[in-house]
Protein backbone atom coordinates (compact mmCIF):
# COMPACT_ATOMS: atom_id res chain seq x y z
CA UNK A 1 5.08 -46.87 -27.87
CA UNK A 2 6.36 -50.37 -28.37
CA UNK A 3 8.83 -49.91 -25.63
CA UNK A 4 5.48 -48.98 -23.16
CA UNK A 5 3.60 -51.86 -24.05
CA UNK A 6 6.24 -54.41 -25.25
CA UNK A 7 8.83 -54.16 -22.57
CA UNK A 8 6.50 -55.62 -19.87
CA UNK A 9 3.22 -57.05 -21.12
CA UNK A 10 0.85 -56.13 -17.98
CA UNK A 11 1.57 -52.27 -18.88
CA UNK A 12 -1.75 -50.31 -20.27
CA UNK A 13 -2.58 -46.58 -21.25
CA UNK A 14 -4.94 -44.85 -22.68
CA UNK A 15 -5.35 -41.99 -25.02
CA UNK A 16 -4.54 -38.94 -22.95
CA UNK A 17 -2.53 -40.43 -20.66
CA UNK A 18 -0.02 -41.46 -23.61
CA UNK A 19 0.03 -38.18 -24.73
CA UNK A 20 1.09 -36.44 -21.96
CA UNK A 21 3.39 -39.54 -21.10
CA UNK A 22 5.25 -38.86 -24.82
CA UNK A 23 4.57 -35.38 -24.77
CA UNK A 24 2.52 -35.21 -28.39
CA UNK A 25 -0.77 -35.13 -29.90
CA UNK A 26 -3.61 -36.92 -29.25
CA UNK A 27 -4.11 -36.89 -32.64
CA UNK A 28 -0.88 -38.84 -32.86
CA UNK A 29 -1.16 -41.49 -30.09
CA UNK A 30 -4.77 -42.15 -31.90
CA UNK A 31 -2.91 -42.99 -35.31
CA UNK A 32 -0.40 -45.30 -33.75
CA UNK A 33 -3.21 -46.76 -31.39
CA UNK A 34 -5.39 -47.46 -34.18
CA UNK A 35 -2.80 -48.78 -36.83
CA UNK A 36 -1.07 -51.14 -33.74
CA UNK A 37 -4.72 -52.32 -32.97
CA UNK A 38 -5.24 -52.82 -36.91
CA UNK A 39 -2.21 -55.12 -36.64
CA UNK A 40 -3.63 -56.82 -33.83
CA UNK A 41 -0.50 -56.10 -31.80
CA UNK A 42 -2.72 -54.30 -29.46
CA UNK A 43 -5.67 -54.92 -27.60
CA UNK A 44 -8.34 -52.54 -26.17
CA UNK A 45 -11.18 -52.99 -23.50
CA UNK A 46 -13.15 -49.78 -21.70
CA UNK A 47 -12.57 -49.25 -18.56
CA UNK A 48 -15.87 -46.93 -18.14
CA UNK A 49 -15.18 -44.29 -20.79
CA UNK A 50 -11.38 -44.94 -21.16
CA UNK A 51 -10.24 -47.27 -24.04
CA UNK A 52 -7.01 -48.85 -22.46
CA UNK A 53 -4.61 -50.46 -24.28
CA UNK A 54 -2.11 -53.20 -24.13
CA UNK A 55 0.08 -55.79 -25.77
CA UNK A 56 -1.47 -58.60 -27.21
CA UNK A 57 0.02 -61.27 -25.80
CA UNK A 58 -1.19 -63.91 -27.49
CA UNK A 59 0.35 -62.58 -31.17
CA UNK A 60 2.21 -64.88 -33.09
CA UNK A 61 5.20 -62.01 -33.18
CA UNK A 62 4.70 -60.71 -29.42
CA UNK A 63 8.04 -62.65 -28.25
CA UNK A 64 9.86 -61.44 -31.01
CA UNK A 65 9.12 -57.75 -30.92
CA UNK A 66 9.23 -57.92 -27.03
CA UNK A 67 12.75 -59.69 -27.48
CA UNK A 68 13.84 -56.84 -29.61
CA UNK A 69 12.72 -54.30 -27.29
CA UNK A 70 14.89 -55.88 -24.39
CA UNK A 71 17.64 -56.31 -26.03
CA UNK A 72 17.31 -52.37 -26.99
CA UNK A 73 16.91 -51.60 -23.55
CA UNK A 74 19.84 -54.14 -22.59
CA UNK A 75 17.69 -55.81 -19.84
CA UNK A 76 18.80 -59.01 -21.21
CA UNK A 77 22.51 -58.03 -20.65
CA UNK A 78 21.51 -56.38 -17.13
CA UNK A 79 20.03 -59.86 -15.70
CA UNK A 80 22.70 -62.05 -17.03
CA UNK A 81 24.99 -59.88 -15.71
CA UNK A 82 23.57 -59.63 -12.41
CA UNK A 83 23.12 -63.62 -12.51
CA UNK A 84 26.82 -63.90 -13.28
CA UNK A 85 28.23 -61.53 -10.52
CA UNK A 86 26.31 -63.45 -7.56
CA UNK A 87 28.29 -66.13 -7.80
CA UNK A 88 26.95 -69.57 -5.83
CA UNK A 89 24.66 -69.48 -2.83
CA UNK A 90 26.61 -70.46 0.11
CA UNK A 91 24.23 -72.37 1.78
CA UNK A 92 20.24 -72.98 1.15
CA UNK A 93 17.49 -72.10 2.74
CA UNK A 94 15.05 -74.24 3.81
CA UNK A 95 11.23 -74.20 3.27
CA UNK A 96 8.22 -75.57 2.85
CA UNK A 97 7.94 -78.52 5.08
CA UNK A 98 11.42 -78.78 6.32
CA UNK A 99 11.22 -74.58 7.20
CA UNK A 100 10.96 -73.21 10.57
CA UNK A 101 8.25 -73.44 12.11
CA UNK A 102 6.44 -75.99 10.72
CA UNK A 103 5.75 -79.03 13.24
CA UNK A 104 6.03 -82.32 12.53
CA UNK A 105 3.72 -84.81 13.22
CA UNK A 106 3.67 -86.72 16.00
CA UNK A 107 3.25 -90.94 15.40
């Protein structure tokens, strides 16, 4: 469950859904729900008679345990990799102000 709701912050479930997504027990999901919530790593709202779930962001250990859980995954290894093999741009684009299609005023 940490990976569901630590690997990217904006992700939410709710009871059943979990348990089908994990493939055990409501029962289950409810204890680690409950004890996660307990620890204030999670935080619920209802969403009409849903209780949905996700990270607490604002935790003092939220970057540490979603650290861990990237560097599990290897999504930190991924991106740097990815960052290393592009190599430099070979020319900018321009935008903003100086993009096309933006008109200059006339003096």
């Amino acid at each position: 469950m940490l990976l569901k709701f630590f690997l990217n912050a904006s992700n939410t479930g709710f009871l059943r859904g979990l348990a089908v997504e994990f493939n055990e027990s409501t029962n289950s999901i409810r204890l680690e729900l409950n004890k996660l919530e307990e620890a204030r790593l999670l935080e619920s709202q209802f969403e009409g008679p849903r209780k949905v779930f996700r990270a607490n962001a604002r935790h003092p250990l939220f970057p540490d345990i979603q650290s861990i859980v990237r560097k599990y995954i290897g999504i930190e290894d991924i991106i740097q990799s990815v960052i290393l093999h592009l190599g430099k741009p070979l020319r900018g684009l321009p935008h903003g102000r100086t993009g096309p299609g933006h008109r200059q005023r006339q003096a």
